[in-house]
Protein backbone atom coordinates (compact mmCIF):
# COMPACT_ATOMS: atom_id res chain seq x y z
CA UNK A 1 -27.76 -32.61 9.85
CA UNK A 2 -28.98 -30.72 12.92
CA UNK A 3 -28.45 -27.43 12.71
CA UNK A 4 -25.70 -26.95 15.41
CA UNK A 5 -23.86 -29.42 13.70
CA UNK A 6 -23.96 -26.88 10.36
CA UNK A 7 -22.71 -24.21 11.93
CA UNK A 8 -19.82 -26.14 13.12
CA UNK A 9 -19.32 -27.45 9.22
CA UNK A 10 -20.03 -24.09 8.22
CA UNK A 11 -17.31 -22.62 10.80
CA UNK A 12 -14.57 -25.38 10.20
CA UNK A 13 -15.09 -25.06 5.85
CA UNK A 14 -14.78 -20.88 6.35
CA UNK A 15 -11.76 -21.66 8.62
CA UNK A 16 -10.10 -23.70 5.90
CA UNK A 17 -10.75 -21.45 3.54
CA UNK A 18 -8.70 -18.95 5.61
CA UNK A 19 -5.98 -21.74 6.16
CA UNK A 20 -5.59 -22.00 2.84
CA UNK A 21 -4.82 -18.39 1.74
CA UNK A 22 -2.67 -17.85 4.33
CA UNK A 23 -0.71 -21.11 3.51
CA UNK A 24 -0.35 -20.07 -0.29
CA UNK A 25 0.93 -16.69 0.54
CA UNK A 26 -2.03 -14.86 -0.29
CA UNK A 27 -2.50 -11.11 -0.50
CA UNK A 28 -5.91 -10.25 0.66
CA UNK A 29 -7.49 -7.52 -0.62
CA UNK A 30 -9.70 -4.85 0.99
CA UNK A 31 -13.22 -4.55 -0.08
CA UNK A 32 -13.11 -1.12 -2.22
CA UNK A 33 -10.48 -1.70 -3.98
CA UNK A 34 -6.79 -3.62 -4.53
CA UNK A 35 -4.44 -3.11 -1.82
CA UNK A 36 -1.63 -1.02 -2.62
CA UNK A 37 1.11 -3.34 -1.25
CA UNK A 38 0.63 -5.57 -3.81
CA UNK A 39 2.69 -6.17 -6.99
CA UNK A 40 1.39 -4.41 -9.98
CA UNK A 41 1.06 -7.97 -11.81
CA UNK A 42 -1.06 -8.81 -8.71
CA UNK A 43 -2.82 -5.97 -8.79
CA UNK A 44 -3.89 -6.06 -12.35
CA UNK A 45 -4.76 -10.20 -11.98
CA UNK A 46 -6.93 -8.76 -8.67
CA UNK A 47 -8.82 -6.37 -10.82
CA UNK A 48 -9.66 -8.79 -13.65
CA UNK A 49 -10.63 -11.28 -10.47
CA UNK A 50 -12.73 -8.52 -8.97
CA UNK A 51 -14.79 -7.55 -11.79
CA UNK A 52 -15.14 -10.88 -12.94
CA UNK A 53 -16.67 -12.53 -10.48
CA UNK A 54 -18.80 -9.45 -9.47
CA UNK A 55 -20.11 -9.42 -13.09
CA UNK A 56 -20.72 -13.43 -12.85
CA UNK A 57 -22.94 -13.08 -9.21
CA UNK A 58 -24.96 -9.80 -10.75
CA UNK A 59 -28.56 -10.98 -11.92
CA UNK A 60 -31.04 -8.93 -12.94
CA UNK A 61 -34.09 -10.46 -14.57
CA UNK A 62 -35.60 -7.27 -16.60
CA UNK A 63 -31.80 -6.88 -18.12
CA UNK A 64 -29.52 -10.30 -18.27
CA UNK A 65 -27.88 -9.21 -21.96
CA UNK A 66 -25.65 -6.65 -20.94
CA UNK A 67 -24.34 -8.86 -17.64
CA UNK A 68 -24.28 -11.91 -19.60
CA UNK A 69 -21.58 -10.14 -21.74
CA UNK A 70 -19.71 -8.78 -18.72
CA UNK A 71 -19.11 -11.85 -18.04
CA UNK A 72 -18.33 -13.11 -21.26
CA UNK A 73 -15.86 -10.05 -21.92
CA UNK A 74 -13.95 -10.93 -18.91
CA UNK A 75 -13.77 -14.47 -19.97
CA UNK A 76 -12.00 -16.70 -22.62
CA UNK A 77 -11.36 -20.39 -23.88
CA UNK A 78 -13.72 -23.09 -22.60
CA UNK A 79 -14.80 -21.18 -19.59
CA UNK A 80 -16.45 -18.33 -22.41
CA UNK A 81 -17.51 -21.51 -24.61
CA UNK A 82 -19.33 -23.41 -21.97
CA UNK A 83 -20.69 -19.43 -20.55
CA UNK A 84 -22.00 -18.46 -23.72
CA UNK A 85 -23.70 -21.57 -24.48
CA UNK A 86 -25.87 -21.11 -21.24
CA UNK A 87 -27.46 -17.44 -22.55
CA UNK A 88 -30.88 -18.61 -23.33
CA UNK A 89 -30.95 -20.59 -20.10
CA UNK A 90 -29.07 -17.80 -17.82
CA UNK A 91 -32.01 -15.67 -19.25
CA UNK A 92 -35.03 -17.85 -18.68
CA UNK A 93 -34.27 -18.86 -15.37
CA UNK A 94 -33.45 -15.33 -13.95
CA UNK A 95 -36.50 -14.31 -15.60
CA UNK A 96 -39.24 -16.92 -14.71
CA UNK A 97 -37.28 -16.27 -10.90
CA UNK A 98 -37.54 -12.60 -10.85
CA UNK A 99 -34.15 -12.79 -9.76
CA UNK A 100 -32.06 -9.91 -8.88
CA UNK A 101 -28.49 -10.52 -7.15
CA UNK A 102 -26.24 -7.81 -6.34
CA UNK A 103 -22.80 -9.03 -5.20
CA UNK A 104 -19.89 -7.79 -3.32
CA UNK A 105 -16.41 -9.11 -2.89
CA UNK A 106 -14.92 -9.32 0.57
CA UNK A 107 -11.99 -10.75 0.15
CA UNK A 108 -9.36 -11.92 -2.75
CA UNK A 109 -6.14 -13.75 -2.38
CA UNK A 110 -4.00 -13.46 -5.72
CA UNK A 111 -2.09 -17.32 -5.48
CA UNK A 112 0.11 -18.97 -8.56
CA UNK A 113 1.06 -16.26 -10.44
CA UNK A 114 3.44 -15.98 -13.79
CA UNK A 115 3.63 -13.82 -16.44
CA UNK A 116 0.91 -15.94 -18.19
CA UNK A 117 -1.19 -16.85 -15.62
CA UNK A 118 -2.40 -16.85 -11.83
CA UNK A 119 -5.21 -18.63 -9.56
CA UNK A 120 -7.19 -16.39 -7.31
CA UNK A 121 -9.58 -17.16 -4.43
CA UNK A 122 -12.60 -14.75 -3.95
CA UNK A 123 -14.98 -14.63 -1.47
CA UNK A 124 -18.00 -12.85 -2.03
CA UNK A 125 -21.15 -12.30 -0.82
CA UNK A 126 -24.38 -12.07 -3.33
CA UNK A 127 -27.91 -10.06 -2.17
CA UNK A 128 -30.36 -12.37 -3.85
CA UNK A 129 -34.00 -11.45 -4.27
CA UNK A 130 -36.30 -13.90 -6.62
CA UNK A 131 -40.18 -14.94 -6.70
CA UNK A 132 -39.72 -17.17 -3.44
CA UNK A 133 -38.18 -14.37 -0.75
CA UNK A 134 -41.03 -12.50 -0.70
CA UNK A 135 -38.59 -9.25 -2.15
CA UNK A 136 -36.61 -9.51 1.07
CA UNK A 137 -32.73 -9.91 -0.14
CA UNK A 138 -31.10 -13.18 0.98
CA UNK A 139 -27.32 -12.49 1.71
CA UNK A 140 -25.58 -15.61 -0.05
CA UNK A 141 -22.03 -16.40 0.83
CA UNK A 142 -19.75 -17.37 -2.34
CA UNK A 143 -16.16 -18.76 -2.17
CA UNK A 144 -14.82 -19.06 -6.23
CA UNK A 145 -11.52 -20.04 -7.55
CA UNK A 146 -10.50 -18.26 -11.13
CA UNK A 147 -7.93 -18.79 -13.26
CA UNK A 148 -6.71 -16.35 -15.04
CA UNK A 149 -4.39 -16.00 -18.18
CA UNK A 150 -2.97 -13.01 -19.64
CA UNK A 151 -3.86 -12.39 -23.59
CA UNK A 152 -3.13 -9.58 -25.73
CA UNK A 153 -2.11 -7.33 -22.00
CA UNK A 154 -5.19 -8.96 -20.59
CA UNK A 155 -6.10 -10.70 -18.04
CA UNK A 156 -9.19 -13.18 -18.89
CA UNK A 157 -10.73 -15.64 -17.03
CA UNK A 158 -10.35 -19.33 -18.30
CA UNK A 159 -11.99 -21.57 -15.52
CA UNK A 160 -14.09 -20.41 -12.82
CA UNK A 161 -15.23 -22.98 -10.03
CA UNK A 162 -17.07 -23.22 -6.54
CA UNK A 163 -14.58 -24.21 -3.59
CA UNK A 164 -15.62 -25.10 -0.47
């Protein structure tokens, strides 16, 4: 694919993206925090969204325990299953990388919500350094849909995915 043509790709999958939260009725929410007009359900689903998928972008090879169970505290049913399993690998690979990521989240739309559960789109952006950029950061772009359910006044992540 020629390079022109990928930015156009690029362009049209970030416009759909956009398309999509505004057709859902999303709430987007500003970088440093959840915006006050929304709901307090939405706000608390946005929080557990926020920290969630910062926690699952964060990679740092000298310490992967303690993120590895962010993650997994944030997380529950198959989605913590299938997570867990992948320790020894998540560990390996950030440390035969040298991989360090440090994410941000730029923008999350709170969609389907009930008082058991909710779908929210996040769109972050990762700083990835690791043993082939020459320790200059790489600014990866992430778009992630979570669903959420609410156990014991908590909102845990069941199923995480990559959306385009």
């Amino acid at each position: 694919m020629s390079s022109r043509r990928g930015r156009w790709v690029t362009a049209g999958l970030a416009a759909a993206l956009l398309a999509l939260l505004v057709a859902i009725g999303v709430e987007l929410v500003a970088r440093d925090g959840v915006d006050a007009e929304l709901t307090s359900a939405q706000q608390q689903v946005a929080r557990a969204a926020r920290a969630e998928a910062l926690a699952f972008l964060t990679v740092d090879h000298a310490d992967m325990d303690p993120l590895i169970d962010a993650v997994l505290a944030g997380a529950t049913g198959e989605f913590a299953e299938e997570y867990a399993s992948q320790r020894r690998r998540l560990v390996r690979e950030a440390v035969r990388t040298e991989a360090t990521s440090t994410a941000e989240v730029v923008a999350l739309g709170v969609g389907d919500l009930d008082a058991d559960s909710a779908s929210v789109l996040v769109a972050a952006n990762s700083t990835v350094t690791n043993n082939r950029t020459d320790g200059e950061g790489e600014v990866r772009y992430y778009r992630l849909r979570l669903d959420l359910v609410r156990e014991d006044d908590r909102w845990l992540t069941s199923r995480m995915e990559f959306v385009r």
